[in-house]
Protein backbone atom coordinates (compact mmCIF):
# COMPACT_ATOMS: atom_id res chain seq x y z
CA UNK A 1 183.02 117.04 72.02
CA UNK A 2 184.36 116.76 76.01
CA UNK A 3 187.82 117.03 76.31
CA UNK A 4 188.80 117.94 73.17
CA UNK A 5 191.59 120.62 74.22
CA UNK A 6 193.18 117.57 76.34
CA UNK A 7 192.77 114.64 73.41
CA UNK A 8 194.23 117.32 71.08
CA UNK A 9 197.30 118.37 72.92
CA UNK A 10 197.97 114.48 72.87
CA UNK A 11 197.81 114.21 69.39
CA UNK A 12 199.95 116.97 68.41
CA UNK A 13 202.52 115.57 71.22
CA UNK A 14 202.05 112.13 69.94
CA UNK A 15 202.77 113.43 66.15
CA UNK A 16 205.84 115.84 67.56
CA UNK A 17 207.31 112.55 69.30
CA UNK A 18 206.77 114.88 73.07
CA UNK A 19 206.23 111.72 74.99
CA UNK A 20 206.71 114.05 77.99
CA UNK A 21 203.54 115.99 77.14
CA UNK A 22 201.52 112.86 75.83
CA UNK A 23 201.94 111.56 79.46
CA UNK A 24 201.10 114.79 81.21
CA UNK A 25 197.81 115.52 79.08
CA UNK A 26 197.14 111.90 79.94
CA UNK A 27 197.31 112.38 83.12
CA UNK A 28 195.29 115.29 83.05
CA UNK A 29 192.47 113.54 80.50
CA UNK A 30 192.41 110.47 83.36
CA UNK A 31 191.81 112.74 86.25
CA UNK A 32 188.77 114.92 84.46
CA UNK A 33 186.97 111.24 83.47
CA UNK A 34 187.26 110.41 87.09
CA UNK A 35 185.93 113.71 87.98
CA UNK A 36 183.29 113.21 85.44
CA UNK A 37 182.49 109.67 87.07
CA UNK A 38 183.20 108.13 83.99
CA UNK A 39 185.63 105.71 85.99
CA UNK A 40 185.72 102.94 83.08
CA UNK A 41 187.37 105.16 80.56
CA UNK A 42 189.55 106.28 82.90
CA UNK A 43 190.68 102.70 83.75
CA UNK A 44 191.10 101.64 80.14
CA UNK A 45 193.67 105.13 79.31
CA UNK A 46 195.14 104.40 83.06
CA UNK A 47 196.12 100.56 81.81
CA UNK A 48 197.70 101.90 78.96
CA UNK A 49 199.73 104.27 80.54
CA UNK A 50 201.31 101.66 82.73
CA UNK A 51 201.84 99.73 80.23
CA UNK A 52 203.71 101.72 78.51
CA UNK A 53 207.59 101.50 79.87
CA UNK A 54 208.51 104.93 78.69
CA UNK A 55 205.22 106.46 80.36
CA UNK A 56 206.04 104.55 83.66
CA UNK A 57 209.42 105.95 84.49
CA UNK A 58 208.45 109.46 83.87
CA UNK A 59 205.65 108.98 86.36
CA UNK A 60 207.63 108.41 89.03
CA UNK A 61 208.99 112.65 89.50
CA UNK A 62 208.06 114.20 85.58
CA UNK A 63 207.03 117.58 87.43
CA UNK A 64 209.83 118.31 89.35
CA UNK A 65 212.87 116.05 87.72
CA UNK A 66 211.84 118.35 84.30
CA UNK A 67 211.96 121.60 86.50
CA UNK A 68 214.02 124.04 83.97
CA UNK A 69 217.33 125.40 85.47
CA UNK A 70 219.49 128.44 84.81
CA UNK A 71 222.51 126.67 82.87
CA UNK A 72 225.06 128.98 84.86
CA UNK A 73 224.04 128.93 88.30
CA UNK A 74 221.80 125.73 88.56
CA UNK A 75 218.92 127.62 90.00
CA UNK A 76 215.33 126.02 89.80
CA UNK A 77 213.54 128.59 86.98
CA UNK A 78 210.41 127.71 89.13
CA UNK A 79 208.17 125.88 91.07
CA UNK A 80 205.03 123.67 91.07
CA UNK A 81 202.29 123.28 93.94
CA UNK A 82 199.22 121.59 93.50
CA UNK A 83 196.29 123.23 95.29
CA UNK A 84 193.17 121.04 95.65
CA UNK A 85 189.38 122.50 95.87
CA UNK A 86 188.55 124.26 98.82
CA UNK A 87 192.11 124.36 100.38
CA UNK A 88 192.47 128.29 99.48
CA UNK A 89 190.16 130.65 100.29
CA UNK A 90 189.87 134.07 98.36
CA UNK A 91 188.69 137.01 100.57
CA UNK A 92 188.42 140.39 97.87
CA UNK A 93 185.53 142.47 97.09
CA UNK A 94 182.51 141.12 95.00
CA UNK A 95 183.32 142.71 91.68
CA UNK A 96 186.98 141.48 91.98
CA UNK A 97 185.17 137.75 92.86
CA UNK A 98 183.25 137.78 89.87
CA UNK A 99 185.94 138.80 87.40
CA UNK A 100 188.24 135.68 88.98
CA UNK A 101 185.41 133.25 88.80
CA UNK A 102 184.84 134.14 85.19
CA UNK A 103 188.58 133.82 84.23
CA UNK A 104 187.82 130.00 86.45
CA UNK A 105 185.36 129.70 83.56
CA UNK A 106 187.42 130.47 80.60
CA UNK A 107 190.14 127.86 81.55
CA UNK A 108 187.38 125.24 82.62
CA UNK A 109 185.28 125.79 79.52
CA UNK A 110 188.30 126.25 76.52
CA UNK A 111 187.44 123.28 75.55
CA UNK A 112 184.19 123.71 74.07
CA UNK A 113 185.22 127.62 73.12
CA UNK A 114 188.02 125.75 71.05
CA UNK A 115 185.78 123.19 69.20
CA UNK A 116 183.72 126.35 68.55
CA UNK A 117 186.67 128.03 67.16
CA UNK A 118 186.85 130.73 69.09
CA UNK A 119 190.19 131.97 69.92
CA UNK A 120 190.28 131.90 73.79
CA UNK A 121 193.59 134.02 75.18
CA UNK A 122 193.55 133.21 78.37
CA UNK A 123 196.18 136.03 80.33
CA UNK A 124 195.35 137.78 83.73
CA UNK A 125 197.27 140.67 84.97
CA UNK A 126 196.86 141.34 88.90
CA UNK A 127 198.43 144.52 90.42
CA UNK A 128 197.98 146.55 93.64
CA UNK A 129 200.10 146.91 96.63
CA UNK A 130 201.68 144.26 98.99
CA UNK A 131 199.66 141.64 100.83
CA UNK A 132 196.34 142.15 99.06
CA UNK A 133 196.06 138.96 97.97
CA UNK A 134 197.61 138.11 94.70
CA UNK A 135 199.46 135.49 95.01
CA UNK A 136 196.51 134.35 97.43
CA UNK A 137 194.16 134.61 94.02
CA UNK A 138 196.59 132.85 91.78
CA UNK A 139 196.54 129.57 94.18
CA UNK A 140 192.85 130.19 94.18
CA UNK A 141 192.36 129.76 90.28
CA UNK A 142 194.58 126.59 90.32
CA UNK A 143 192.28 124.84 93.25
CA UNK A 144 189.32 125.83 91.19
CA UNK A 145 190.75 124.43 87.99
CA UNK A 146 192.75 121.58 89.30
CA UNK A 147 195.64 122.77 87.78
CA UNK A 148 199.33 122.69 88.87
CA UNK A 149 200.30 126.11 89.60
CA UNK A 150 204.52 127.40 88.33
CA UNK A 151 205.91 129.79 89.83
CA UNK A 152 208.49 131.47 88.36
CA UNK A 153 211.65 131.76 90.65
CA UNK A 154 212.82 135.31 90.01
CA UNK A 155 216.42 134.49 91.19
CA UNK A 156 216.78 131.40 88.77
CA UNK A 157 215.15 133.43 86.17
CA UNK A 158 217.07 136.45 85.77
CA UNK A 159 220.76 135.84 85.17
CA UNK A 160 223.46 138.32 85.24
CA UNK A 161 225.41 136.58 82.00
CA UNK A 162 224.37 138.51 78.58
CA UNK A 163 221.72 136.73 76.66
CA UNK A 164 220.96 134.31 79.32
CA UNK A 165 217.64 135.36 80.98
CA UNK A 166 216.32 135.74 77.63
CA UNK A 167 217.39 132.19 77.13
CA UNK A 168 215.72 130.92 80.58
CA UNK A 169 212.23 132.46 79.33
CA UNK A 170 212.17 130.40 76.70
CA UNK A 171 212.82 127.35 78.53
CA UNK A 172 210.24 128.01 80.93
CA UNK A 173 207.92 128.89 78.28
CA UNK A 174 208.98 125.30 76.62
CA UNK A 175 208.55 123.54 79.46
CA UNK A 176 204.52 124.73 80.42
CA UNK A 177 203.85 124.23 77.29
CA UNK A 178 204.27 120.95 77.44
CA UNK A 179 202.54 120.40 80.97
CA UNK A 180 198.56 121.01 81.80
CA UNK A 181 199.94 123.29 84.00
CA UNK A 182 199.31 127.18 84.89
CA UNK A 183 201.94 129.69 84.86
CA UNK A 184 202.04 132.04 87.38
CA UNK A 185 204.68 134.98 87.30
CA UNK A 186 205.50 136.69 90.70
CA UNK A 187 207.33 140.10 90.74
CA UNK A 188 206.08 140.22 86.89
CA UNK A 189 207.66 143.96 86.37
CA UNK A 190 211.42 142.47 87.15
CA UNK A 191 211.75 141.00 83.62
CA UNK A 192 208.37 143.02 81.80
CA UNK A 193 209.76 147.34 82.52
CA UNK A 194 209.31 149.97 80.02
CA UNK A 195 212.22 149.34 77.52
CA UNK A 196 212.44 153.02 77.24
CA UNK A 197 213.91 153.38 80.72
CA UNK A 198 217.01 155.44 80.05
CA UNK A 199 218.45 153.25 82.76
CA UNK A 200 218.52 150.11 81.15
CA UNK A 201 220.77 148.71 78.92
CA UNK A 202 219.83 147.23 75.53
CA UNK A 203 219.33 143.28 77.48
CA UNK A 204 216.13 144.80 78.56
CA UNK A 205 214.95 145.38 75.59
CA UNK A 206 215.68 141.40 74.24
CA UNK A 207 214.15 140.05 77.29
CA UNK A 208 211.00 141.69 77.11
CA UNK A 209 210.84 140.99 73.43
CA UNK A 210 211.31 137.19 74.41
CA UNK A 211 208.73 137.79 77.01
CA UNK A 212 206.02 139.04 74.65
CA UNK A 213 207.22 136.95 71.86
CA UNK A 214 206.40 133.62 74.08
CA UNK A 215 203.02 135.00 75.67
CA UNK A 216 201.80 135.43 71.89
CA UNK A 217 203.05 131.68 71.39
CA UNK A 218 201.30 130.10 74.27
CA UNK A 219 198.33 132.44 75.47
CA UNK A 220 195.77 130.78 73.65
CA UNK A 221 197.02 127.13 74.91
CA UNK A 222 197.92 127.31 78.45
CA UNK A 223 196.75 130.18 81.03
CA UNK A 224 199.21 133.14 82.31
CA UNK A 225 198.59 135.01 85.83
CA UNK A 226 200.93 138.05 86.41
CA UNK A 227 201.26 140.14 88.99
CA UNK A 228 203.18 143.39 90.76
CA UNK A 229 202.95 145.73 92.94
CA UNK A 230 204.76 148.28 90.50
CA UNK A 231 202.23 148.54 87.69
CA UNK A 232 203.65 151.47 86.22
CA UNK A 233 207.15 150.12 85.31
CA UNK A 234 205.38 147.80 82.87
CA UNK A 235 206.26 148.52 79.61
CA UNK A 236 202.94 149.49 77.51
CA UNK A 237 203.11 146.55 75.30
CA UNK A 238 202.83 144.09 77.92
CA UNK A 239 199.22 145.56 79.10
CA UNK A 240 197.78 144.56 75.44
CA UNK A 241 199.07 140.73 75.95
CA UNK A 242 196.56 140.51 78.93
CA UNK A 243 192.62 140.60 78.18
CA UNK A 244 192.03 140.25 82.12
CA UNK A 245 193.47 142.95 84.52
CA UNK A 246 192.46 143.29 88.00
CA UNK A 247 193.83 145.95 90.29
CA UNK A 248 193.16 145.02 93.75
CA UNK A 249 193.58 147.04 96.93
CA UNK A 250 193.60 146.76 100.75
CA UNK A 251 190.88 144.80 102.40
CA UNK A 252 187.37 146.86 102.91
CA UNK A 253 185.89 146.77 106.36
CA UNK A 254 183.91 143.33 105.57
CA UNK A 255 186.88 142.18 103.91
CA UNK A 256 188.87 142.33 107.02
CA UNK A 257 185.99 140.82 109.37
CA UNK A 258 186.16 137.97 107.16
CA UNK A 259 189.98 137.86 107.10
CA UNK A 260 189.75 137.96 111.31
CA UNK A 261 187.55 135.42 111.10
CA UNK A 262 189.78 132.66 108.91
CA UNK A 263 192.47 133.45 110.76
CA UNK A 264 191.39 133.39 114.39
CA UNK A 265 189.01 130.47 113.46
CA UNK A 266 188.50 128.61 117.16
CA UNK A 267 188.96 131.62 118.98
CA UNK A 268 186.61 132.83 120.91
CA UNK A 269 185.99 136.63 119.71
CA UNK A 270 182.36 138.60 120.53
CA UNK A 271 181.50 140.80 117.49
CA UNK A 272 182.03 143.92 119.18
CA UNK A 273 185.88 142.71 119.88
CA UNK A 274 185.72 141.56 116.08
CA UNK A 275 184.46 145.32 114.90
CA UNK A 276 187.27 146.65 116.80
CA UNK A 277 189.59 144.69 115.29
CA UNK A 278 188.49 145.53 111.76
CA UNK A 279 188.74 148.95 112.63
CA UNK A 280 191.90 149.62 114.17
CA UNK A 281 193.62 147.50 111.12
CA UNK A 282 191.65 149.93 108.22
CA UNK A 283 194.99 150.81 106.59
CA UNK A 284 197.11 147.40 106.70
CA UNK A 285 196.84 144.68 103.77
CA UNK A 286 195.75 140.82 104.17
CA UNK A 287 199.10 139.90 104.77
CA UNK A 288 199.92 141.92 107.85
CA UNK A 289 196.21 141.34 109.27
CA UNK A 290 197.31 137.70 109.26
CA UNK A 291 200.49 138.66 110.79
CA UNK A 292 198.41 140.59 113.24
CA UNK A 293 196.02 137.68 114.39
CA UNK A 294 199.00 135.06 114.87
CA UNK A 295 200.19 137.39 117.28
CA UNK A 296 197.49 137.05 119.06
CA UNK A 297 197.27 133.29 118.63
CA UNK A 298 201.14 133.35 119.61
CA UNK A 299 200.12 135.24 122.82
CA UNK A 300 197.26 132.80 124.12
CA UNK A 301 199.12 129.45 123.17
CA UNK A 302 201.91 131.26 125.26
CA UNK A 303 199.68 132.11 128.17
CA UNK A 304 200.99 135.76 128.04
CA UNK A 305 197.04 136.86 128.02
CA UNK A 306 194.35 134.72 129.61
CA UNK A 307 191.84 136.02 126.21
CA UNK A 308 190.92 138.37 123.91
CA UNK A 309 189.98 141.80 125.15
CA UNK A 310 190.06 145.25 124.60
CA UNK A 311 193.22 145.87 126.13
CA UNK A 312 195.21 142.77 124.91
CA UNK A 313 194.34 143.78 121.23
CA UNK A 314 194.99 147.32 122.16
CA UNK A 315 198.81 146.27 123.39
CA UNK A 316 199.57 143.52 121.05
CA UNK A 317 198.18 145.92 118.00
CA UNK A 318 200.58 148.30 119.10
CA UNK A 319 203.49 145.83 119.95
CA UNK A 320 202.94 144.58 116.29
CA UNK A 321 202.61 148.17 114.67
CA UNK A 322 206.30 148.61 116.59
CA UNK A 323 207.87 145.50 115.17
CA UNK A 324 206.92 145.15 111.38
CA UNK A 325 205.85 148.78 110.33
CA UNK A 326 208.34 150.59 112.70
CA UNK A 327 208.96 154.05 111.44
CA UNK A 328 207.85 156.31 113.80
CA UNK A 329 207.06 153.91 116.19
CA UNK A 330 210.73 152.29 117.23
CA UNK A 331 211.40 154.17 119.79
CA UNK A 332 208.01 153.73 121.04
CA UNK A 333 207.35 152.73 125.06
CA UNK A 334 204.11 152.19 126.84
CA UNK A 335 203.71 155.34 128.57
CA UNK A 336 200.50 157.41 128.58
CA UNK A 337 201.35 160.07 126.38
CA UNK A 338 202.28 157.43 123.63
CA UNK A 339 199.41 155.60 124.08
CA UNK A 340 197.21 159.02 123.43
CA UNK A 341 198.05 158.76 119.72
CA UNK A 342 196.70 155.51 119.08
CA UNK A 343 193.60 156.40 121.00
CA UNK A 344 192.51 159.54 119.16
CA UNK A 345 193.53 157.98 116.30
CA UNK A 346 191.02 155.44 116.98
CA UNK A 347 188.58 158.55 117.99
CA UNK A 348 189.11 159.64 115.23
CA UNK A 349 187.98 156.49 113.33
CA UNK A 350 184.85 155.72 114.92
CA UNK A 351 183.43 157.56 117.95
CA UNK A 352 180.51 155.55 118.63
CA UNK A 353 182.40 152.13 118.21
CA UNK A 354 185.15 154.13 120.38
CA UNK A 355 183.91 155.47 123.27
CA UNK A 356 185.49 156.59 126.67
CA UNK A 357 184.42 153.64 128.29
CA UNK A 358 185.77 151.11 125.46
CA UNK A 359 189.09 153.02 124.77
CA UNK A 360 189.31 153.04 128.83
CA UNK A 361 189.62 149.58 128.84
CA UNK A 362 191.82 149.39 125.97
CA UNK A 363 194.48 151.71 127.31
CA UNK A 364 193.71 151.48 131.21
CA UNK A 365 193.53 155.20 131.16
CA UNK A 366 190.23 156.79 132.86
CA UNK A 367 187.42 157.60 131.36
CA UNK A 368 187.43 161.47 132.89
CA UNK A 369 190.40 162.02 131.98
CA UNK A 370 189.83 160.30 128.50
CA UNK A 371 187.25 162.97 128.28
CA UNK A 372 189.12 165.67 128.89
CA UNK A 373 192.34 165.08 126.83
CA UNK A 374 189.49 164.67 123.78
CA UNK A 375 187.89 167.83 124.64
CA UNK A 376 191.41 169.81 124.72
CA UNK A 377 191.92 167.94 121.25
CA UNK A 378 188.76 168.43 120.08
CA UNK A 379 188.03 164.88 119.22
């Protein structure tokens, strides 16, 4: 039977008195007919929605007027976004693809797997360093699935009054329960660590008990994305709730050709310009390649380069590397000797793709002497 998961969730709702859920798996139900071009059904459970008084002054906010708050400091618990099909694009390596568009298939197809009776627990666990694309893949899924996407808000979440974040976890838990909805929680090893850390005090310990106890209540009804970039402060208990766990890493080479790509879309850019690009930003994530390319964008709009060449990506790669991964590089200056670095760095990468006469025009340095500082380097 179609749509059984939705007219079931009504029912129960309907028999619990939750007219707040009856509306929202309403809602839902209405939308998938339409979908399904089944546009009279949808106008006949449409009518009696707006009939219904009760049903017609929740639809004027229900998402964000039932938004749980922390009791103490009136903080949002989380947010909701609704991300339509083909508004987020997902750039990770095939086998990561196909694992994400099979979790797409689980949530589209619980339905039948539930008239089947097939227990469908439907948790994904994404980890991997900053930037790669996480949160990027959780807004993904929800386009796909035309579901509303909650965040959690860390801040509202975790209070510093005993007993209290414990106490927000379940109303969060409560509240997408009760809305077709998919829960998405950011920063996941704030409120999941070990609860062996000596650290800790014994409030760690209740709040991930809480946490595990209200994954076990709701996996197998509504679906749960997690994600950190600290996968081994998790506590070991957590890993078991989550039958989906992808680790993904910084972009591969294609990866960050089609990254350039999105985000320089309208630009002009030759391939060789484009290979360059890809290479020189090997060891940076998603996010700072798009930080990268608006620079670039930010330098044309400004006029402060007339296009994209070899030597404005060469100075503005270098002017970004300065500014948002400083280290070394803040006391950097455009001299010669500091621009030597980067270029048998770059040498080093590829030497074909990276030859005198390319990494002349990058740096403005000649290509004799080029030659010769690489032959006293051996590079």
């Amino acid at each position: 039977m179609d749509y059984i998961s939705e007219i079931t969730k009504i029912v129960e709702a309907g028999l619990q008195q939750d007219s707040i859920k009856v509306y929202n798996y309403g809602n839902l139900l209405i939308e998938k007919l339409n979908s399904a071009n089944d546009v009279r059904s949808a106008r006949v459970l449409q009518k009696v929605v707006q009939n219904n008084k009760t049903f017609e002054l929740k639809a004027k906010n229900i998402a964000a007027s039932k938004l749980p708050v922390d009791s103490e400091s009136r903080l949002s618990l989380a947010e909701i976004e609704k991300y339509t099909d083909g508004t987020v694009f997902l750039s990770v390596p095939e086998n990561i693809k196909r694992t994400v568009d099979e979790y797409i298939e689980l949530i589209d197809k619980s339905e039948k797997l539930m008239h089947t009776h097939v227990k469908v627990y439907r948790a994904l666990l994404m980890y991997g360093p900053p930037g790669v694309g996480k949160t990027q893949a959780a807004k993904y899924i929800a386009s796909k699935t035309n579901l509303p996407l909650v965040t959690v808000r860390v801040d509202g979440l975790i209070s510093s009054y005993l007993g209290s974040t414990s106490k927000n976890i379940r109303k969060l838990f409560d509240f997408v329960s009760r809305t077709p909805c998919i829960l998405f929680l950011d920063e996941f090893d704030s409120i999941a660590k070990m609860r062996d850390d000596s650290n800790e005090l014994g409030e760690l310990k209740r709040v991930v008990n809480t946490l595990l106890q209200n994954i076990d209540s709701i996996s197998n009804k509504v679906p749960i994305i997690a994600a950190t970039n600290h996968q081994h402060l998790l506590d070991s208990a957590v890993w078991r709730r989550f039958d989906y766990r992808l680790l993904i890493e910084l972009p591969n080479e294609f990866q960050r050709i089609e990254l350039i790509n999105i985000f320089l879309e309208g630009i002009d850019v030759n391939d060789k310009l484009l290979n360059i690009m890809a290479s020189i930003t090997s060891c940076l994530s998603g996010s700072d390649i798009e930080t990268f390319c608006n620079d670039i964008r930010t330098n044309l709009i400004l006029e402060k380069i007339e296009k994209i060449d070899e030597k404005s990506i060469f100075d503005i790669f270098i002017l970004f590397k300065n500014r948002n991964l400083a280290g070394d590089l803040q006391n950097y200056n455009n001299d010669e000797e500091n621009k030597i670095v980067f270029i048998k760095s770059f040498r080093g990468q590829n030497k074909k793709l990276f030859n005198y006469r390319t990494l002349s025009k990058m740096s403005g340095i000649s290509t004799g002497k080029l030659s010769k500082i690489m032959l006293e380097g051996d590079v």
